[in-house]
C-alpha atoms as a PDB file:
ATOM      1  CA  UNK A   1     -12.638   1.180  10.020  1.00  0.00           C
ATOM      2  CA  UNK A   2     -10.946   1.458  13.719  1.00  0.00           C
ATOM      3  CA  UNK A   3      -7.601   0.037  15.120  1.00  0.00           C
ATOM      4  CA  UNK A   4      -8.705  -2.819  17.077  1.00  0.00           C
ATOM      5  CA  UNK A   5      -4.943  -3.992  17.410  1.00  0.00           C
ATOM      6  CA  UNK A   6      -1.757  -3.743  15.925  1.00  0.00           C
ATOM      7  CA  UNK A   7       2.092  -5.682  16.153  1.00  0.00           C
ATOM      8  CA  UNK A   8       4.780  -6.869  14.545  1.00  0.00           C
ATOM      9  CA  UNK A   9       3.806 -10.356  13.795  1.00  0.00           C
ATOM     10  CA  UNK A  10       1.445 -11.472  11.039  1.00  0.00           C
ATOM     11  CA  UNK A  11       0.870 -14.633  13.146  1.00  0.00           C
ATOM     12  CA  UNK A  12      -0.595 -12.610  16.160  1.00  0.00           C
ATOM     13  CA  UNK A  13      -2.583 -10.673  13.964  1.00  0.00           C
ATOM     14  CA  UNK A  14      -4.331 -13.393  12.318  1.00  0.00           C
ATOM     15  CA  UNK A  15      -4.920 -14.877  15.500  1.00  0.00           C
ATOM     16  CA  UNK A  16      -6.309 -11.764  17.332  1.00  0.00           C
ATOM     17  CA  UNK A  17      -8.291 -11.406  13.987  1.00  0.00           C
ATOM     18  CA  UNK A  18      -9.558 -14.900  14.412  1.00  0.00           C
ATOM     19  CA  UNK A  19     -10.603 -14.433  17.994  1.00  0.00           C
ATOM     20  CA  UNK A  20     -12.598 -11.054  17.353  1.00  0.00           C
ATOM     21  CA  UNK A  21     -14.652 -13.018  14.310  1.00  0.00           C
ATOM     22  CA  UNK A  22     -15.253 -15.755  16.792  1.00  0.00           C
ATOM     23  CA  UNK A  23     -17.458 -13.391  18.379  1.00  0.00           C
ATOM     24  CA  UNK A  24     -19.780 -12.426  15.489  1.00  0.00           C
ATOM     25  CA  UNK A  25     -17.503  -8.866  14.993  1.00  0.00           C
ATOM     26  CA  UNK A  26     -16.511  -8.426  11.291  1.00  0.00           C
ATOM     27  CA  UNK A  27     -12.621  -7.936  11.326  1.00  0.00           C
ATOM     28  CA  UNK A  28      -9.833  -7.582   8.696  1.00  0.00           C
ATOM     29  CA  UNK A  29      -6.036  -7.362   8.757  1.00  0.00           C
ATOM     30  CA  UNK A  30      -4.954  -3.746   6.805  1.00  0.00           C
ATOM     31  CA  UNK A  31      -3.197  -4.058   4.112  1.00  0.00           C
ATOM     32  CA  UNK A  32      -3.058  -7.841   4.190  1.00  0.00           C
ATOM     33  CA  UNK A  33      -1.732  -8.368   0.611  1.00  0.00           C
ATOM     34  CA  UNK A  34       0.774  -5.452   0.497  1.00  0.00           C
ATOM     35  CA  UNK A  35       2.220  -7.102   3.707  1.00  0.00           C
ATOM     36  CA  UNK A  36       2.930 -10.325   1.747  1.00  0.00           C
ATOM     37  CA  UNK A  37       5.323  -8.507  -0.809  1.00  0.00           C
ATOM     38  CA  UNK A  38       7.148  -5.630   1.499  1.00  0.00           C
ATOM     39  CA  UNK A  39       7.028  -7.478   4.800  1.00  0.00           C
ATOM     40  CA  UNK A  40       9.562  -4.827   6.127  1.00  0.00           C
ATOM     41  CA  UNK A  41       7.176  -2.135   5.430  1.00  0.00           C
ATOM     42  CA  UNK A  42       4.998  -2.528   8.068  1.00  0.00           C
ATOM     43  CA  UNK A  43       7.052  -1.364  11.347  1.00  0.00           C
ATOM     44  CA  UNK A  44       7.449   2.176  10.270  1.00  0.00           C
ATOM     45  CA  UNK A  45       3.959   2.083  10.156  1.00  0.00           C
ATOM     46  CA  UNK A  46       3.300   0.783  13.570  1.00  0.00           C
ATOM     47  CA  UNK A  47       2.641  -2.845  12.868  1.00  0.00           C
ATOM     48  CA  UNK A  48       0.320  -5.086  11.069  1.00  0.00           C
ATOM     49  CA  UNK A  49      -3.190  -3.791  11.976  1.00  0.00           C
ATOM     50  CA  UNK A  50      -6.595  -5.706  12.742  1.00  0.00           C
ATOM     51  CA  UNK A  51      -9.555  -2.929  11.878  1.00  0.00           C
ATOM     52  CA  UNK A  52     -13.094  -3.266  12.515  1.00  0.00           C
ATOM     53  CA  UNK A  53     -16.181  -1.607  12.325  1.00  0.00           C
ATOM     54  CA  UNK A  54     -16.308   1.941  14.269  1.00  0.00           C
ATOM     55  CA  UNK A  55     -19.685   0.455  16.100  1.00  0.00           C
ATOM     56  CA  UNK A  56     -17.723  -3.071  16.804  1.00  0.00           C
ATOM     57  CA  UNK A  57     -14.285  -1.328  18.199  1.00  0.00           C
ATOM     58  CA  UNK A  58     -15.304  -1.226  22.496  1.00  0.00           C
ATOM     59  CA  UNK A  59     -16.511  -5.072  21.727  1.00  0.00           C
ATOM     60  CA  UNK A  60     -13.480  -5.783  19.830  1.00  0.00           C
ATOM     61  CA  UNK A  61     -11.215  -4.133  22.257  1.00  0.00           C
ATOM     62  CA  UNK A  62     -12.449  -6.155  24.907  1.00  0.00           C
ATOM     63  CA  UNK A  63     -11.531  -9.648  23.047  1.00  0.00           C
ATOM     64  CA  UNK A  64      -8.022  -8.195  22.447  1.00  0.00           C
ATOM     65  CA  UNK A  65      -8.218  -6.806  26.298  1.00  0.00           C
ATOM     66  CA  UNK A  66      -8.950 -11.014  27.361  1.00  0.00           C
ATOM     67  CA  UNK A  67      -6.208 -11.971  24.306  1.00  0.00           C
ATOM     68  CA  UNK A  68      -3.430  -9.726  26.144  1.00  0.00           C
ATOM     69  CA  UNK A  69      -4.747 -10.857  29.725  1.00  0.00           C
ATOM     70  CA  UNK A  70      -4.310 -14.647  29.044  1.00  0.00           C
ATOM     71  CA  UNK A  71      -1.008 -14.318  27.296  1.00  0.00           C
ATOM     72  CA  UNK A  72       0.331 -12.335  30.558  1.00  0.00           C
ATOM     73  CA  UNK A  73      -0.850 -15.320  32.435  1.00  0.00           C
ATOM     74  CA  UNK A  74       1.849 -17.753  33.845  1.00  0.00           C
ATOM     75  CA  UNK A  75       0.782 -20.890  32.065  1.00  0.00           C
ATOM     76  CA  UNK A  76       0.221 -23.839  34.825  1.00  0.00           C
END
């Protein structure tokens, strides 16, 4: 599995997992049940992570490229 995305938040990662499944990729958060019991954990590892297939990562990339692009827009 390959880093498709990674941060601080367990809301943003479910969300940027949700938008890469939208798009037929297979995607899961690392460690997803360890991050339930030592929530703390996870910064000295460099965040909550959203993996994907090897094959799926440029694809994936690109929906978290479009994710990061939309929330640097000014909303109107």
């Amino acid at each position: 599995m390959a880093e498709a995305f990674a941060t601080m938040f367990q809301d943003e990662a479910l969300v940027v997992k949700s938008l890469i499944e939208s798009t037929g990729i297979e995607a899961e958060i690392g460690s997803e049940h360890f991050m339930e019991v030592y929530p703390l954990f996870f910064p000295s590892e460099g965040g909550i992570k959203v993996l994907v297939k090897e094959e799926d990562l440029e694809d994936a990339l690109a929906v978290v490229a479009q994710y990061r692009e939309s929330k640097a827009s000014p909303k109107a």
